[in-house]
C-alpha atoms as a PDB file:
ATOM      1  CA  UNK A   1     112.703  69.102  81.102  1.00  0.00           C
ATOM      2  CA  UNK A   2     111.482  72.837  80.488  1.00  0.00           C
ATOM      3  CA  UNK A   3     107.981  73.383  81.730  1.00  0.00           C
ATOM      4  CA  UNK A   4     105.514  75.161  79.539  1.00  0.00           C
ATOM      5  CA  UNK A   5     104.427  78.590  79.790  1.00  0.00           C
ATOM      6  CA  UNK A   6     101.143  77.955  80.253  1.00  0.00           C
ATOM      7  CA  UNK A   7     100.245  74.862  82.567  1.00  0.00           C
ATOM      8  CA  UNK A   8      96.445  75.572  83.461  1.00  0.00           C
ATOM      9  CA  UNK A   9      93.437  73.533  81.251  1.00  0.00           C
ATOM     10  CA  UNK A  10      91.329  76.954  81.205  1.00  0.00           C
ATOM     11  CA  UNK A  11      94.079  79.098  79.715  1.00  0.00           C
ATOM     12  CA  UNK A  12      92.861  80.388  76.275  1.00  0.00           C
ATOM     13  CA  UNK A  13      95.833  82.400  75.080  1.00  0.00           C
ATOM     14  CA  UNK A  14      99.609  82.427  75.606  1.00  0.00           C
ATOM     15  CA  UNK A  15     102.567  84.461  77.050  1.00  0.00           C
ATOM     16  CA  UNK A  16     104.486  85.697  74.391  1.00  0.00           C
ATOM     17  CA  UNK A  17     107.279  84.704  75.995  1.00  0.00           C
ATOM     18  CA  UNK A  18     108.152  84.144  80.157  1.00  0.00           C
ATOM     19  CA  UNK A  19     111.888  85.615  81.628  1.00  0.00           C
ATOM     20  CA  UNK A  20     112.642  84.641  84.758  1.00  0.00           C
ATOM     21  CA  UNK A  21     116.100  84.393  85.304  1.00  0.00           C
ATOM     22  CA  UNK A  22     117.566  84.825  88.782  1.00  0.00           C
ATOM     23  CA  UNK A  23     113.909  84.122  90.062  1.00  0.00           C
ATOM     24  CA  UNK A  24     113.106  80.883  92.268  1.00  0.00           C
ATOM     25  CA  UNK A  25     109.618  79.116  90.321  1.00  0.00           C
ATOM     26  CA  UNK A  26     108.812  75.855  90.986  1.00  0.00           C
ATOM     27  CA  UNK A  27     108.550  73.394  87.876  1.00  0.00           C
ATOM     28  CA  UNK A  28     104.475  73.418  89.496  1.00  0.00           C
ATOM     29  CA  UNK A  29     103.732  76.731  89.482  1.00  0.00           C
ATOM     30  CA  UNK A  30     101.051  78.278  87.034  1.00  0.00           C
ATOM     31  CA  UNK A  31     101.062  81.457  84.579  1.00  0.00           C
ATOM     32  CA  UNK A  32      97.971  81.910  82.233  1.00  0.00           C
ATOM     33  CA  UNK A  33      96.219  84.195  80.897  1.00  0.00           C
ATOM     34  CA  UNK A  34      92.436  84.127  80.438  1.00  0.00           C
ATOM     35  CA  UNK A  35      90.055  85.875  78.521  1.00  0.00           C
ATOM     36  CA  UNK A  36      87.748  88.371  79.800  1.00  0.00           C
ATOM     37  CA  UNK A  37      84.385  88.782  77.558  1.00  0.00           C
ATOM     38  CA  UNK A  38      84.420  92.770  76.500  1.00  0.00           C
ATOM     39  CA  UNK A  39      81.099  94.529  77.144  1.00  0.00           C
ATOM     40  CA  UNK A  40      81.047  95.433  73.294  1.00  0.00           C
ATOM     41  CA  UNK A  41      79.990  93.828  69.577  1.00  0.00           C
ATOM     42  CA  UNK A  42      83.525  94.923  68.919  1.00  0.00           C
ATOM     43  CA  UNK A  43      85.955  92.613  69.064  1.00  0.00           C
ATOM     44  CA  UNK A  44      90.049  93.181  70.627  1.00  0.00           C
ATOM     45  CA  UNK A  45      92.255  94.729  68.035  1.00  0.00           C
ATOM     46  CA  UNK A  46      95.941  92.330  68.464  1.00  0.00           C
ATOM     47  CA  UNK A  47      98.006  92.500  70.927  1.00  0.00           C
ATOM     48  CA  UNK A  48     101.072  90.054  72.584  1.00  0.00           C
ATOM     49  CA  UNK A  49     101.471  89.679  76.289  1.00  0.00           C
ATOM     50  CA  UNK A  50     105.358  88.634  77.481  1.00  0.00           C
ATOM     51  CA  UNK A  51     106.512  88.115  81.554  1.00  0.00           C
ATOM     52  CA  UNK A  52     109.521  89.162  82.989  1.00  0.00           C
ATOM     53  CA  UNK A  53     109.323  88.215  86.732  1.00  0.00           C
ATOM     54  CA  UNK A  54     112.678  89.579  88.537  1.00  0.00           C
ATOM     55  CA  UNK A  55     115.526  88.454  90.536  1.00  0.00           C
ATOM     56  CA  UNK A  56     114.685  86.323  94.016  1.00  0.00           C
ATOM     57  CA  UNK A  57     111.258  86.362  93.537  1.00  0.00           C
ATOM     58  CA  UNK A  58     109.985  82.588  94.706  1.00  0.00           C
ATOM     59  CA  UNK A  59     107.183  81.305  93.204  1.00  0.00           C
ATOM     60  CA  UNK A  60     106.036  77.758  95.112  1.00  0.00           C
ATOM     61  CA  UNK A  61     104.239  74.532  93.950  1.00  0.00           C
ATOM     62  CA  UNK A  62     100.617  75.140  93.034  1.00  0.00           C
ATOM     63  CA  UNK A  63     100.751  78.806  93.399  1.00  0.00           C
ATOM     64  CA  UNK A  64      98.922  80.737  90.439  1.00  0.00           C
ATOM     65  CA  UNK A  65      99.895  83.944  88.729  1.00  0.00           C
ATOM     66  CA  UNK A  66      96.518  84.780  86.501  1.00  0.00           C
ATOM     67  CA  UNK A  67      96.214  87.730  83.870  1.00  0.00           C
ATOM     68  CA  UNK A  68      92.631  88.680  82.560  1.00  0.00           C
ATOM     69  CA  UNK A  69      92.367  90.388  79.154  1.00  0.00           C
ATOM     70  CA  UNK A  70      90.327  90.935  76.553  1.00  0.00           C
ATOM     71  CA  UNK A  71      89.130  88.057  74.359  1.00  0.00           C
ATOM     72  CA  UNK A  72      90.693  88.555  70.863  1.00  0.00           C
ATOM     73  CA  UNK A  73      87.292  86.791  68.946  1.00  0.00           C
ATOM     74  CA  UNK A  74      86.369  87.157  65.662  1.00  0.00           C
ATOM     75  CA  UNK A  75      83.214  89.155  64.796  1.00  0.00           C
ATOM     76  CA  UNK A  76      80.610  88.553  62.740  1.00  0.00           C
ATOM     77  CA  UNK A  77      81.808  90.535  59.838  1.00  0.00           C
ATOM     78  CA  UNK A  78      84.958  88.832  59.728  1.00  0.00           C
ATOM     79  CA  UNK A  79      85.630  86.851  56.565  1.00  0.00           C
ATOM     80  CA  UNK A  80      88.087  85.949  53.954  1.00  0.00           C
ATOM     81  CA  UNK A  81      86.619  87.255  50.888  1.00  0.00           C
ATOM     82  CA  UNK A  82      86.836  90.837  52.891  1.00  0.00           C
ATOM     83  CA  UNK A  83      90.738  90.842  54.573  1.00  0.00           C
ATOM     84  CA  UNK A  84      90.894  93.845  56.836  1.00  0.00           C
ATOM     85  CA  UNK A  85      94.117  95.987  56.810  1.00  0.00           C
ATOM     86  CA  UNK A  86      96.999  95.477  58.923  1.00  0.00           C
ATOM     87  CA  UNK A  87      96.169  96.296  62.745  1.00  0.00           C
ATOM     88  CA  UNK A  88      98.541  98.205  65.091  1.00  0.00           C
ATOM     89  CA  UNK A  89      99.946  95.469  67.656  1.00  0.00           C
ATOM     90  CA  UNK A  90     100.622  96.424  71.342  1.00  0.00           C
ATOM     91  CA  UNK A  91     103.642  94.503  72.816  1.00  0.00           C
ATOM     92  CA  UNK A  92     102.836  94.098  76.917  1.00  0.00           C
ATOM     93  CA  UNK A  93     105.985  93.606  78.883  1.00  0.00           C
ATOM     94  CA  UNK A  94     104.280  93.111  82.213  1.00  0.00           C
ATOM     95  CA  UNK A  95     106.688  92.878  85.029  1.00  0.00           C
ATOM     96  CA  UNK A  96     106.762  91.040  88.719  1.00  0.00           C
ATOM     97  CA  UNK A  97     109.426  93.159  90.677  1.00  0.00           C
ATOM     98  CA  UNK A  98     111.642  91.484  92.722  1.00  0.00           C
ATOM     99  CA  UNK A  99     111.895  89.935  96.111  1.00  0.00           C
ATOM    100  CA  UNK A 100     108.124  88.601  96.095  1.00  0.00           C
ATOM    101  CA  UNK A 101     106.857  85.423  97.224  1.00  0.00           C
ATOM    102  CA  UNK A 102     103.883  83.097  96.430  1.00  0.00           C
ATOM    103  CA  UNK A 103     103.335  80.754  98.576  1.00  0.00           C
ATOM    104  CA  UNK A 104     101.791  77.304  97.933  1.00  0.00           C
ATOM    105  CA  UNK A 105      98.013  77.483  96.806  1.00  0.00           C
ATOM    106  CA  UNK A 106      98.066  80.812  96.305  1.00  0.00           C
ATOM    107  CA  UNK A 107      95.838  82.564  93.026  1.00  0.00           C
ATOM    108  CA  UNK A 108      96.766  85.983  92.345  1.00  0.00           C
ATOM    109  CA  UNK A 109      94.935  87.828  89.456  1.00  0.00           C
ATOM    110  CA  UNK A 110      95.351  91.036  87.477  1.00  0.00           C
ATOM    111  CA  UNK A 111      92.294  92.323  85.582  1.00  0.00           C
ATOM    112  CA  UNK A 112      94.070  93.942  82.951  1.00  0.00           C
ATOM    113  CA  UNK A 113      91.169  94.051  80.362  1.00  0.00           C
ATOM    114  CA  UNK A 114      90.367  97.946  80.672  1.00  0.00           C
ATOM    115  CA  UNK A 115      94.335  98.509  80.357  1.00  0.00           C
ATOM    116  CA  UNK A 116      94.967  96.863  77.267  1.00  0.00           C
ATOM    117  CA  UNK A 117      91.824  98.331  75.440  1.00  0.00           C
ATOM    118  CA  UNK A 118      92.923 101.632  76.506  1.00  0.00           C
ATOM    119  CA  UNK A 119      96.739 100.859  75.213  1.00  0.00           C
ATOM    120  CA  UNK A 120      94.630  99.512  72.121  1.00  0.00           C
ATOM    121  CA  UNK A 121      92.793 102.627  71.527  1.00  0.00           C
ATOM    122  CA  UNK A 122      95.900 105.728  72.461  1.00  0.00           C
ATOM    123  CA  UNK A 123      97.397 103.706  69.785  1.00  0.00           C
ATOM    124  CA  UNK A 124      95.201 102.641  67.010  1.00  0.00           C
ATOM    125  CA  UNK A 125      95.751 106.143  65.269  1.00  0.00           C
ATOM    126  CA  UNK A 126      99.422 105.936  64.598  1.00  0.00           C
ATOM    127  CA  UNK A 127     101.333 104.743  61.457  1.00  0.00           C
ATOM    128  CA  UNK A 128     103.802 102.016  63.628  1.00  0.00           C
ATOM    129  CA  UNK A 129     102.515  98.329  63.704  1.00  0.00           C
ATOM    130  CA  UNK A 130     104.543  97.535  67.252  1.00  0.00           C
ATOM    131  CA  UNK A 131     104.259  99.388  70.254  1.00  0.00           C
ATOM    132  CA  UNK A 132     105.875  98.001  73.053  1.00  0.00           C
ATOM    133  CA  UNK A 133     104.749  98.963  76.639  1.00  0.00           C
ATOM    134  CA  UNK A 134     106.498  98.247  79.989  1.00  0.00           C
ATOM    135  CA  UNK A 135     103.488  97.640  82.584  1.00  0.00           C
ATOM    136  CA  UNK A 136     104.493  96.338  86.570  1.00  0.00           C
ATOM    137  CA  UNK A 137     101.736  94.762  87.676  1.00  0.00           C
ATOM    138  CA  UNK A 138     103.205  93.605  90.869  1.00  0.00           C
ATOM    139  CA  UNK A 139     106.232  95.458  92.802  1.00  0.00           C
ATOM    140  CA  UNK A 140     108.529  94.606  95.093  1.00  0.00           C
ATOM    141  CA  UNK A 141     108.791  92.560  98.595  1.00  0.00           C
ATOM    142  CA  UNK A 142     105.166  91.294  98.447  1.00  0.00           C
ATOM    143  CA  UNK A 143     104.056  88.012 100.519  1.00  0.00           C
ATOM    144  CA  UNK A 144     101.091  86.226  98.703  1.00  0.00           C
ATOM    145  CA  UNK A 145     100.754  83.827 101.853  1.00  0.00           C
ATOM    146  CA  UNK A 146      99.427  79.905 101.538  1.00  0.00           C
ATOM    147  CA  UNK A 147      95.646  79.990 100.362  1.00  0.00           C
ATOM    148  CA  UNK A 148      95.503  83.448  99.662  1.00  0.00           C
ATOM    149  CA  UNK A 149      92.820  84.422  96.867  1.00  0.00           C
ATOM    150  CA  UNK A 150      94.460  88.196  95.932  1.00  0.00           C
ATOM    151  CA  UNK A 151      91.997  89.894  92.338  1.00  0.00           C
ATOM    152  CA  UNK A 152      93.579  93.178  91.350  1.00  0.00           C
ATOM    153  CA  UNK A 153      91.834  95.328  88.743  1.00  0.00           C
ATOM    154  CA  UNK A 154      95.602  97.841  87.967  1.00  0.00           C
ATOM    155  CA  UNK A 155      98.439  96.889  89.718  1.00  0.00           C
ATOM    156  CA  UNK A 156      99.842  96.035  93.255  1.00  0.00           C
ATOM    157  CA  UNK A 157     102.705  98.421  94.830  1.00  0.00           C
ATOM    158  CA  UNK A 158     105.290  97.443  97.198  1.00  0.00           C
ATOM    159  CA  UNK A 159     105.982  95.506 100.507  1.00  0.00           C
ATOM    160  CA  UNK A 160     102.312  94.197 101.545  1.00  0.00           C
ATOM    161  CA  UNK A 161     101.565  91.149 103.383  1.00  0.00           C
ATOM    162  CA  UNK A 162      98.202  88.825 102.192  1.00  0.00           C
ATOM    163  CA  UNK A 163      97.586  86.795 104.800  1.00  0.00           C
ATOM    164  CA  UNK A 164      96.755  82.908 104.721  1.00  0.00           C
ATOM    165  CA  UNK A 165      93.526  82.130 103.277  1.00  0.00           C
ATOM    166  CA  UNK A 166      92.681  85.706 102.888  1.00  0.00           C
ATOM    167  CA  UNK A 167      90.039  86.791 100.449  1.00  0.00           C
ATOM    168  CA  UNK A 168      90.524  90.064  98.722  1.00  0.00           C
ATOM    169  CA  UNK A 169      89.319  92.131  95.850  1.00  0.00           C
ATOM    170  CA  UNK A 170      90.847  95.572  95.110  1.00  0.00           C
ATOM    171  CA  UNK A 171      90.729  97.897  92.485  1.00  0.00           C
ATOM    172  CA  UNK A 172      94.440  99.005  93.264  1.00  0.00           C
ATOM    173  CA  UNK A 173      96.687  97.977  96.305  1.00  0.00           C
ATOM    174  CA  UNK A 174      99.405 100.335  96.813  1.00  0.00           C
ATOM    175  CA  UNK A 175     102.337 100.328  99.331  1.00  0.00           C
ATOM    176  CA  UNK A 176     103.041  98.516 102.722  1.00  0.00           C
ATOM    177  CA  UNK A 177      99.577  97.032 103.336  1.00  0.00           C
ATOM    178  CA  UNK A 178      99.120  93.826 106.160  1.00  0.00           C
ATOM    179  CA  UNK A 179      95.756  91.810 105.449  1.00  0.00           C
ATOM    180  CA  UNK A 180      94.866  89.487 108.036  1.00  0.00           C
ATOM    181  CA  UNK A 181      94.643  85.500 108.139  1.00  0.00           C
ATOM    182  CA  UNK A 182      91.145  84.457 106.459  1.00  0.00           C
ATOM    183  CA  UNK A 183      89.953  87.768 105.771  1.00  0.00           C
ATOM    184  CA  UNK A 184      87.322  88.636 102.940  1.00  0.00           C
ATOM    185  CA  UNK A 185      87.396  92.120 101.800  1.00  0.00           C
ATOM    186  CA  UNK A 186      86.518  94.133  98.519  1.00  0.00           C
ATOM    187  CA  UNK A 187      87.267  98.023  97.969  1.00  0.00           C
ATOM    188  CA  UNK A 188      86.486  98.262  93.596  1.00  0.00           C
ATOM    189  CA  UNK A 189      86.693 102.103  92.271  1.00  0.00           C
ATOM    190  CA  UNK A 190      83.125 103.020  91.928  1.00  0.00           C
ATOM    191  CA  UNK A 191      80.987 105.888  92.716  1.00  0.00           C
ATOM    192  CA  UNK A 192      83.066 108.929  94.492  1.00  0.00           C
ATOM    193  CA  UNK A 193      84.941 106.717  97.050  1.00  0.00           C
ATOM    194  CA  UNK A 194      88.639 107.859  96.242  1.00  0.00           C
ATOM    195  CA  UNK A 195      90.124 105.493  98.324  1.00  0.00           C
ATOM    196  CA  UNK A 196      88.849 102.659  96.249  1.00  0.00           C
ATOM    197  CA  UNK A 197      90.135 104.771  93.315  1.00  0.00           C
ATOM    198  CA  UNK A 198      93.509 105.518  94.474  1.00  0.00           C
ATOM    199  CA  UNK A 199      94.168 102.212  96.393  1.00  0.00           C
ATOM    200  CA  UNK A 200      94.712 101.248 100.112  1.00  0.00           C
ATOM    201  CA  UNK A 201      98.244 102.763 101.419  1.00  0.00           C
ATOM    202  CA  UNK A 202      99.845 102.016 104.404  1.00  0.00           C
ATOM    203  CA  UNK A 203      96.758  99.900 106.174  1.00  0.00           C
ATOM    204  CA  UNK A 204      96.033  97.023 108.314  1.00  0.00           C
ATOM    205  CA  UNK A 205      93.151  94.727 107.203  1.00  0.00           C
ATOM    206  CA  UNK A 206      91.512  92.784 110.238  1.00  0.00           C
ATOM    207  CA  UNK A 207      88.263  91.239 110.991  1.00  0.00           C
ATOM    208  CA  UNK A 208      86.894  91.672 114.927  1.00  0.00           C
ATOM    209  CA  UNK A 209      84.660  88.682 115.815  1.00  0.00           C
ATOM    210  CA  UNK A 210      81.427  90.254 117.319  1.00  0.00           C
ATOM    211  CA  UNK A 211      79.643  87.339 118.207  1.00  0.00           C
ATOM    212  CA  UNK A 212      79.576  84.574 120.201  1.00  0.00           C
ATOM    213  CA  UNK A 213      77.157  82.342 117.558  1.00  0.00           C
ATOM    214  CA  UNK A 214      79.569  79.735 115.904  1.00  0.00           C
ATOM    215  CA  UNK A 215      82.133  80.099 113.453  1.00  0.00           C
ATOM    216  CA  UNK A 216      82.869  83.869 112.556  1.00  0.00           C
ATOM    217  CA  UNK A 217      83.187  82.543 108.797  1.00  0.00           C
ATOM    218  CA  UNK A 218      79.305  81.635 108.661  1.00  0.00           C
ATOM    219  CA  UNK A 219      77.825  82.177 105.044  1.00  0.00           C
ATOM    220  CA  UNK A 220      76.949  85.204 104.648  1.00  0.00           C
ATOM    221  CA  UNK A 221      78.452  86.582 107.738  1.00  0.00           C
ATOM    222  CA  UNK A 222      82.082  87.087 105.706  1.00  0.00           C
ATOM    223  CA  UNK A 223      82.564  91.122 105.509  1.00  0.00           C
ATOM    224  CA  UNK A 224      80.842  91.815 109.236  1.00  0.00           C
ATOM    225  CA  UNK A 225      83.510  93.347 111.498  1.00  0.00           C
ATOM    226  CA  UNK A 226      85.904  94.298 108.797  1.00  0.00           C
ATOM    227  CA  UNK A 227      88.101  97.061 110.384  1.00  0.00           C
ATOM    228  CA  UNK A 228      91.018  99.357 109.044  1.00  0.00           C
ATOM    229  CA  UNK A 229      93.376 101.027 111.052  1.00  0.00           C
ATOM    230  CA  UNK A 230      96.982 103.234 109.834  1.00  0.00           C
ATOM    231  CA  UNK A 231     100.265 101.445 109.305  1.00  0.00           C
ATOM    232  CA  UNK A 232     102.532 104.106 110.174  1.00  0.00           C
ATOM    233  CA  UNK A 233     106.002 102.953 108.568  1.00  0.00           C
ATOM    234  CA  UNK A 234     104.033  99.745 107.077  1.00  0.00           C
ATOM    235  CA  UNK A 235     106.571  99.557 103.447  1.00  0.00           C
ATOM    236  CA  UNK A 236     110.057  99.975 105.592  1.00  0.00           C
ATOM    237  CA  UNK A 237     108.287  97.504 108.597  1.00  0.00           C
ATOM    238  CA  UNK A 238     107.269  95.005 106.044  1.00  0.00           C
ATOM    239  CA  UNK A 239     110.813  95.297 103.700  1.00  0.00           C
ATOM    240  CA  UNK A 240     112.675  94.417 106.948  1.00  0.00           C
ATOM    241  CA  UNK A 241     110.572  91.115 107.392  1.00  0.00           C
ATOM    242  CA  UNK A 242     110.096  90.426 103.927  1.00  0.00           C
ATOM    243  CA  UNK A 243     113.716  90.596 102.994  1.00  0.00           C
ATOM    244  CA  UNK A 244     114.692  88.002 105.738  1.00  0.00           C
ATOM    245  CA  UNK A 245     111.808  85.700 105.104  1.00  0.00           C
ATOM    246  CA  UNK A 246     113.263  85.603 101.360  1.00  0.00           C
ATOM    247  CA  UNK A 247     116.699  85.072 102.400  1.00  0.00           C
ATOM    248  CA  UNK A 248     115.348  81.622 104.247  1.00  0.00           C
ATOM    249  CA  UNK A 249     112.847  80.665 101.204  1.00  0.00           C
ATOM    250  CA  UNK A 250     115.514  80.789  98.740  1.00  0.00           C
ATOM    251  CA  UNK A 251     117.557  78.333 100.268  1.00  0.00           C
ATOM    252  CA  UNK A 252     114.862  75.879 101.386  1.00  0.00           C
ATOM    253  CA  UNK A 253     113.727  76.120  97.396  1.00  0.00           C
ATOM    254  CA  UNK A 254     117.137  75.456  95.437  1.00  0.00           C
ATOM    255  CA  UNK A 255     117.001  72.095  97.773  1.00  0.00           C
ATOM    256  CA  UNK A 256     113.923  70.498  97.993  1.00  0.00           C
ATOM    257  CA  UNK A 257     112.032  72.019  94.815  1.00  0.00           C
ATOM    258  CA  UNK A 258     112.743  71.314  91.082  1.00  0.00           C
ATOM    259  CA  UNK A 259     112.952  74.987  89.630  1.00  0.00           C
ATOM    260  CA  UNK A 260     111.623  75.800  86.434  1.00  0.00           C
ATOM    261  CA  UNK A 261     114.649  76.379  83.612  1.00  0.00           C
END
């Protein structure tokens, strides 16, 4: 039986369409996309969202791939005695590169509201109705462990590792990045940090317990002790592991999991 595109009760539009061939999904996996208000009266001009998620990526039961964008409402002056001309319609290929896995319980987001108004607007000038646009939201050899809670405002590079119950909230996350087990951390774009702008490269995420008072997960104690450190060689250290771990998962999924069609 072929499993619907969109599985989850909140979802409030729909993938254009979903490729995944020679990718490992479970038949309980989750794509949606949701609707992010716009900070405007104005409302989204059209636009279609399709997923193309590449070769021997594994996708497990109850792990959730979520896209934000803008909420395509009608306003207030919208009518039928008043039709409005035909509106230029951006075409999103967004892409999952191969060789990732999401592992059970995991909820991965990708803000994509500020992209797609910007696509909207480079393009609301020309004469063509379709515009199709390749974005990769996700690259290659990236480990979205059990648990993990990973929000993305752009896009996430290559060969990083999100630990187990981890927390995290980036702007961008670029290449060969290792965030620890149960970590909370948040690095958005504002003011003049560049880092936050540009994205963690090549870093290890950890959390040093500092005192001896009970669990180091207290409310309100999440982001104390939250330290960074390089990691030289992280992509090529990561591929290595990543590659391997992939080569296992596949195996284990073709025969114990029902795989999406």
């Amino acid at each position: 039986r072929r499993k619907k595109n969109t599985a989850m009760h909140n979802t409030t539009m729909k993938f254009d369409s979903i490729n995944h061939q020679g990718a490992l999904i479970s038949n309980d996996a989750t794509f949606s996309i949701q609707a992010a208000p716009l900070h405007t009266n104005e409302k989204s001009a059209p636009f279609k969202i399709s997923l193309t998620v590449q070769e021997n990526t594994i996708m497990h039961p109850h792990s959730h791939m979520i896209i934000l964008a803008p909420d395509v409402g009608k306003s207030e002056s919208d009518d039928n005695e008043h039709p409005q001309p035909a509106a230029a319609v951006v075409r999103l290929n967004l892409i999952i590169r191969a060789n990732n896995l999401f592992e059970e319980r995991c909820r991965v987001v990708i803000d994509l509201t500020n992209q797609i108004q910007k696509l909207i607007g480079d393009n609301a000038n020309t004469q063509d109705l379709q515009h199709d646009v390749d974005v990769t939201i996700i690259g290659n050899g990236n480990v979205f462990s059990a648990m993990s809670n990973v929000q993305c405002q752009t896009s996430i590079g290559d060969y990083n590792v999100f630990g187990a119950a981890s927390q995290l909230h980036f702007h961008r996350v670029r290449n060969g990045c290792n965030f620890a087990p149960n970590v909370r951390y948040s690095l958005d774009a504002s003011g003049d940090d560049d880092e936050g702008k540009l994205g963690l490269d090549h870093q290890v995420v950890f959390r040093l317990c500092c005192s001896n008072q009970g669990n180091v997960n207290d409310a309100g104690d999440e982001y104390k002790g939250i330290c960074l450190r390089d990691h030289l060689d992280g992509a090529a250290r990561n591929k290595e592991d990543v590659l391997a771990y992939i080569a296992t998962m596949a195996g284990i999924m073709k025969k114990h999991h029902k795989l999406m069609e």
